[in-house]
Protein backbone atom coordinates (compact mmCIF):
# COMPACT_ATOMS: atom_id res chain seq x y z
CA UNK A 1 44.42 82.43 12.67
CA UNK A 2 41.21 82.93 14.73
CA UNK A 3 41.43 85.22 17.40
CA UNK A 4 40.88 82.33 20.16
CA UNK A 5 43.79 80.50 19.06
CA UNK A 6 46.00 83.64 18.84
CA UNK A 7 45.13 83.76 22.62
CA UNK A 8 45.84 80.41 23.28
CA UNK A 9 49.14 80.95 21.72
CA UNK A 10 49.66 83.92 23.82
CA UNK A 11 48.84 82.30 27.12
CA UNK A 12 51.28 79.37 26.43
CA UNK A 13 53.64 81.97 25.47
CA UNK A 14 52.94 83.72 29.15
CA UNK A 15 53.09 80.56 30.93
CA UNK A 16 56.54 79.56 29.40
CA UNK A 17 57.71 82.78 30.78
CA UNK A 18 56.87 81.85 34.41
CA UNK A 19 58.07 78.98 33.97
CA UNK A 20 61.64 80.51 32.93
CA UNK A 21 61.46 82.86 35.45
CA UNK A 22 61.01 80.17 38.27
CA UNK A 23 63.95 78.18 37.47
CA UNK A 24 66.31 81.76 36.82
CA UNK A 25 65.11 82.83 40.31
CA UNK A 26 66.06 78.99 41.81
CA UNK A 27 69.71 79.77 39.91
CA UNK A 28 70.07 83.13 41.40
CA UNK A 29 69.11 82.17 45.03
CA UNK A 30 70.44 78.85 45.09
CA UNK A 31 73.56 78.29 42.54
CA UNK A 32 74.76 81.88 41.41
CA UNK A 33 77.41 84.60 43.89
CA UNK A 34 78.56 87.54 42.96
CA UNK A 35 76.86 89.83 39.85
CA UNK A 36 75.62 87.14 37.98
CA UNK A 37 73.60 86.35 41.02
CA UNK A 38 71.82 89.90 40.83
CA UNK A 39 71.90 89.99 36.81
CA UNK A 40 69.97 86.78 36.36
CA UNK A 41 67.27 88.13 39.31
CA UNK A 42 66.85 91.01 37.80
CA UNK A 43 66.27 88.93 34.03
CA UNK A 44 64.16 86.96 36.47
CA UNK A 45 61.79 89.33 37.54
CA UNK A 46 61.33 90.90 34.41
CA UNK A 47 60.10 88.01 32.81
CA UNK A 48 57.86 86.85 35.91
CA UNK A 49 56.41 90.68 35.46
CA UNK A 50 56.02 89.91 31.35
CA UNK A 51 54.22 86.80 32.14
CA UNK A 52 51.97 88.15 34.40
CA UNK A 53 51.11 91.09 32.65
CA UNK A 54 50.36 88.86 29.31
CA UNK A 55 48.12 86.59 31.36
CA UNK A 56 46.01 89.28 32.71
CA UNK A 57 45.08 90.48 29.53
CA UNK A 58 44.91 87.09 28.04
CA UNK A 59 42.11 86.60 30.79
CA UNK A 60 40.84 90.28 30.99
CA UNK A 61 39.73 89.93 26.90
């Protein structure tokens, strides 16, 4: 696999992690009480933080 297309793999990868994190954080806001509320923010946040962080070096090489 070229190295362009191992990026472009990557960045789809990063992008379906925002997109997972945008509909936990809707659940836990909107839908969610109690500790599953906080557990799925927290799962929420990490993967918002993942997707970020694999974007910026997606773009940054």
């Amino acid at each position: 696999m070229s190295p362009a297309m191992f990026k472009m793999w990557v960045s789809i990868a990063g992008m379906g992690f925002m997109f997972l994190a945008i509909m936990t954080i809707y659940l836990s806001r909107y839908k969610l009480k109690g500790v599953l509320k906080i557990i799925t923010a927290i799962i929420a946040y990490l993967l918002m933080i993942v997707s970020g962080l694999t974007l910026l070096i997606v773009f940054l090489t």
